[in-house]
C-alpha atoms as a PDB file:
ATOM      1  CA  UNK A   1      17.467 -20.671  65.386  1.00  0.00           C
ATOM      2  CA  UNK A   2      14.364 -20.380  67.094  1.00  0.00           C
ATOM      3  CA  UNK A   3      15.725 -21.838  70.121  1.00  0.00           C
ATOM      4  CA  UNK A   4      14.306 -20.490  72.976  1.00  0.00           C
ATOM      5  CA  UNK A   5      16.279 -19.018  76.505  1.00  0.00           C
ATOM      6  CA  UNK A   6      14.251 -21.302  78.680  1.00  0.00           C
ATOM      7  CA  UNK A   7      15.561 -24.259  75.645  1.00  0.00           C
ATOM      8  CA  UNK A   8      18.711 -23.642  76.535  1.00  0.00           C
ATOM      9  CA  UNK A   9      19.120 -23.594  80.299  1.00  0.00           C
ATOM     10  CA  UNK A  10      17.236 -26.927  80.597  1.00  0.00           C
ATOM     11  CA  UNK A  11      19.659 -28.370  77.610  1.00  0.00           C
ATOM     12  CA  UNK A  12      22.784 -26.669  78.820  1.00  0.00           C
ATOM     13  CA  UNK A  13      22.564 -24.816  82.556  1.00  0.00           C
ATOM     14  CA  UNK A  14      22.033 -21.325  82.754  1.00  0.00           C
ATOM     15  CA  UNK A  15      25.323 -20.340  82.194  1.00  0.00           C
ATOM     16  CA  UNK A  16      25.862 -21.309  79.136  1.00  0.00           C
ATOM     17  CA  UNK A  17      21.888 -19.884  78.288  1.00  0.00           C
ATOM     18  CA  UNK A  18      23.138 -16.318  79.705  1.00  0.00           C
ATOM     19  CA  UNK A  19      26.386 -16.560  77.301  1.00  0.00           C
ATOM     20  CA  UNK A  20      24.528 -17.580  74.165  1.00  0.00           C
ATOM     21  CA  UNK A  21      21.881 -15.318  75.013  1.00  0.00           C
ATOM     22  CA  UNK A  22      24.409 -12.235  75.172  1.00  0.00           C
ATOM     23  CA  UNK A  23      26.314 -13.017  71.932  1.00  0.00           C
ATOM     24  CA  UNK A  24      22.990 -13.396  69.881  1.00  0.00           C
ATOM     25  CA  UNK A  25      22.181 -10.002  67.939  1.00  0.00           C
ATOM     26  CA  UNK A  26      18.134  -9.084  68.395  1.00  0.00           C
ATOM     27  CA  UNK A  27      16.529 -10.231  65.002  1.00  0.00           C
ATOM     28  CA  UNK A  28      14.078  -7.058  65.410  1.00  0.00           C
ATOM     29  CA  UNK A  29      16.198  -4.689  64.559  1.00  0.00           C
ATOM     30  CA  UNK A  30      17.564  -3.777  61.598  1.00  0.00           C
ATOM     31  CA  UNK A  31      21.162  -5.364  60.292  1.00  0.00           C
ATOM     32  CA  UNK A  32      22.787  -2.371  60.329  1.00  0.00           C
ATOM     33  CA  UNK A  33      21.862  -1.605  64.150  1.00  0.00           C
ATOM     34  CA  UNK A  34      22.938  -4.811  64.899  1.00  0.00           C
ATOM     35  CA  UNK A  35      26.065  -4.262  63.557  1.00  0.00           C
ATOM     36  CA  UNK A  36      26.510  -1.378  64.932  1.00  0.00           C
ATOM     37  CA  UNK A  37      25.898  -2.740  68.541  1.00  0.00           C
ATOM     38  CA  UNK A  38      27.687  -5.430  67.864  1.00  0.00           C
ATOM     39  CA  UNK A  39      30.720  -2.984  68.134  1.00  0.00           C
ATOM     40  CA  UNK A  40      29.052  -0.655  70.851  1.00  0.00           C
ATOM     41  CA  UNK A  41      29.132  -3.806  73.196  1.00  0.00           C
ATOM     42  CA  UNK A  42      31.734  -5.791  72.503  1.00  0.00           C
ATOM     43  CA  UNK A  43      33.888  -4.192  75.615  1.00  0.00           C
ATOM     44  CA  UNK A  44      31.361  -4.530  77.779  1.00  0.00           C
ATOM     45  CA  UNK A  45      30.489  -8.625  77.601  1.00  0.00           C
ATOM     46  CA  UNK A  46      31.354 -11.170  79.960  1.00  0.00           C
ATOM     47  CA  UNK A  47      34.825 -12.813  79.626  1.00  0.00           C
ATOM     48  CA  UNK A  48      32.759 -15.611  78.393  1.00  0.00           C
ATOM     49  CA  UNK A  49      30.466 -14.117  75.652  1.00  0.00           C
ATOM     50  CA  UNK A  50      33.525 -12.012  74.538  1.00  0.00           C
ATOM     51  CA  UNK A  51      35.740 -15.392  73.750  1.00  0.00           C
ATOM     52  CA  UNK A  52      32.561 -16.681  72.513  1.00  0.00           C
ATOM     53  CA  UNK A  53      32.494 -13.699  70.008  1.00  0.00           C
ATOM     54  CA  UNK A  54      36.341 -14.221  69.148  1.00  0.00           C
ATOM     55  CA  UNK A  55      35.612 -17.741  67.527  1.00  0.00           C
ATOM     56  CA  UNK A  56      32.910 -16.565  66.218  1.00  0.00           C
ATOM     57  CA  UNK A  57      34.596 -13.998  64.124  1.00  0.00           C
ATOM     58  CA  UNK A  58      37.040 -16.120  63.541  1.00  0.00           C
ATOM     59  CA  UNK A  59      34.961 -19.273  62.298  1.00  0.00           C
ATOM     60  CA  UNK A  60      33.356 -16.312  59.541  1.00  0.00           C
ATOM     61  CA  UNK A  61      36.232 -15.088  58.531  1.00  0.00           C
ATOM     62  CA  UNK A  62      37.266 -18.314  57.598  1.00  0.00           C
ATOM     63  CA  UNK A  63      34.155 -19.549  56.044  1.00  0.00           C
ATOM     64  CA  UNK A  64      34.580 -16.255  53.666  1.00  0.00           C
ATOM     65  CA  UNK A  65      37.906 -17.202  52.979  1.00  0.00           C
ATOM     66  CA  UNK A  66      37.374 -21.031  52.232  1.00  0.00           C
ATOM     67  CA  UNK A  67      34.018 -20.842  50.806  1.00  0.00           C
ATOM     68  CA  UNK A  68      32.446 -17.106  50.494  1.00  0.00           C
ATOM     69  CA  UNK A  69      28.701 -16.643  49.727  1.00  0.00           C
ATOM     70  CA  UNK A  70      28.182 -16.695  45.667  1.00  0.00           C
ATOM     71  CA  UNK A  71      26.914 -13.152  45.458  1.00  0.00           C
ATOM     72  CA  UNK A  72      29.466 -11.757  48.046  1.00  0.00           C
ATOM     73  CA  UNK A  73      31.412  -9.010  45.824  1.00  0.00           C
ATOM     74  CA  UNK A  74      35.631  -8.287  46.885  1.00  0.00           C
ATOM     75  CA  UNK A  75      34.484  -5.083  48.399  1.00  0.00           C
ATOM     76  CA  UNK A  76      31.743  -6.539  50.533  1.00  0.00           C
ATOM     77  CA  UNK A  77      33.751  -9.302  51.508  1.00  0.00           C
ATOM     78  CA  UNK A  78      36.302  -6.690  52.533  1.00  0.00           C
ATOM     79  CA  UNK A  79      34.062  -4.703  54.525  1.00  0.00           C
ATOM     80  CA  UNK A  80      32.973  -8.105  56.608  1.00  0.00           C
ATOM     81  CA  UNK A  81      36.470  -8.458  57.448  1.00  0.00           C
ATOM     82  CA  UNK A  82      36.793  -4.466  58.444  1.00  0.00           C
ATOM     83  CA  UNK A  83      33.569  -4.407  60.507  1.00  0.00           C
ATOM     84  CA  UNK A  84      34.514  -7.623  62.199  1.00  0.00           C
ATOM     85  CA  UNK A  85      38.215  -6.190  63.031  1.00  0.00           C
ATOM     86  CA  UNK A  86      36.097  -3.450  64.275  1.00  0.00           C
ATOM     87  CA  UNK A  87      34.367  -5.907  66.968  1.00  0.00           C
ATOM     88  CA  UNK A  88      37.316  -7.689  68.056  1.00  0.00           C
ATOM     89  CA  UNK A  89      39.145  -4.087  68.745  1.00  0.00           C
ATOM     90  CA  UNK A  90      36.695  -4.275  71.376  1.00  0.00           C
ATOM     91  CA  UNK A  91      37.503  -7.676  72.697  1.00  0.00           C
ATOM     92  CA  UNK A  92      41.360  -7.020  73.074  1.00  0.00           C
ATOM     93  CA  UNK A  93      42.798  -8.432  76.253  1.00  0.00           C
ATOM     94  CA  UNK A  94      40.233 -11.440  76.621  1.00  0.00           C
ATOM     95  CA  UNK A  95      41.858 -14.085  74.993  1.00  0.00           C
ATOM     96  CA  UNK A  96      45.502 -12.883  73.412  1.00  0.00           C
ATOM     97  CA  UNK A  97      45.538 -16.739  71.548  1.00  0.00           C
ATOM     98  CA  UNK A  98      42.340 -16.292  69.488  1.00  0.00           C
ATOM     99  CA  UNK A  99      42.926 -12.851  68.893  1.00  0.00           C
ATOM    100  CA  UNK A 100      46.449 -13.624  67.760  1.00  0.00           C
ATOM    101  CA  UNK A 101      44.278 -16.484  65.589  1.00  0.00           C
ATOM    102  CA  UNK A 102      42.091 -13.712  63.985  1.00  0.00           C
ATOM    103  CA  UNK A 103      44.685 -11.410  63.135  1.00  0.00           C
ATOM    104  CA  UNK A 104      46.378 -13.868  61.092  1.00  0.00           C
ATOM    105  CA  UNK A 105      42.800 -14.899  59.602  1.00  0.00           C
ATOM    106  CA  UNK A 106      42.491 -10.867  59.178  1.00  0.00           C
ATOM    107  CA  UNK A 107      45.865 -10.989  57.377  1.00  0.00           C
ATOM    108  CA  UNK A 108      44.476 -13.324  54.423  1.00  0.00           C
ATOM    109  CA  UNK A 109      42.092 -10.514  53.487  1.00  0.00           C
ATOM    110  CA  UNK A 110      44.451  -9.497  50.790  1.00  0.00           C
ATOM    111  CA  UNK A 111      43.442 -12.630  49.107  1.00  0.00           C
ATOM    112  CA  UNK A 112      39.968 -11.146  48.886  1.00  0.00           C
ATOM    113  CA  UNK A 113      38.844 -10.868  45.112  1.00  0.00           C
ATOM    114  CA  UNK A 114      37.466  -8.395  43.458  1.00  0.00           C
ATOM    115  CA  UNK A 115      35.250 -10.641  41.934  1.00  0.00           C
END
């Protein structure tokens, strides 16, 4: 959204304003650097921001699941799930109930179409 830092702290505290801010990718680069540090920084986020980032990948994988986007192939559908199994391997040991949640969600992928 184009909801700004300063937006949030007077809306929420600054707490939750430094949590949201550290889970939100930078729109300036390009998708696959964000991506990429997605992973890169994953073990190194606050306890908050990473169980932020659980549900997060949680909530997607389910919205794939339930109700994937209409020009999502299997394969790239597939390779959401890897990449986001690929952040949460970096969030292991912050919150063993949501990450016992995603890995069941991860589980599912074999439902994935090919389609």
């Amino acid at each position: 959204t184009d909801t700004t830092e300063a937006e949030l702290i007077e809306r929420f505290g600054p707490e939750v304003a430094r949590t949201v801010m550290e889970v939100t990718d930078d729109k300036s680069l390009d998708k696959a650097q964000r991506k990429a540090l997605q992973i890169e920084h994953a073990p190194h986020m606050s306890h908050a921001a990473q169980q932020v980032k659980l549900a997060d990948k949680i909530s997607n994988l389910r919205d794939i699941l339930a109700s994937p986007p209409a020009d999502w192939s299997g394969e790239r559908k597939q390779a959401y799930f890897d990449w986001a199994a690929n952040v949460v391997a970096g969030l292991r040991g912050a919150n063993p109930q949501l990450e016992a949640v995603f890995d069941a969600v991860y589980a599912q992928r074999t439902s994935l179409s090919n389609a």
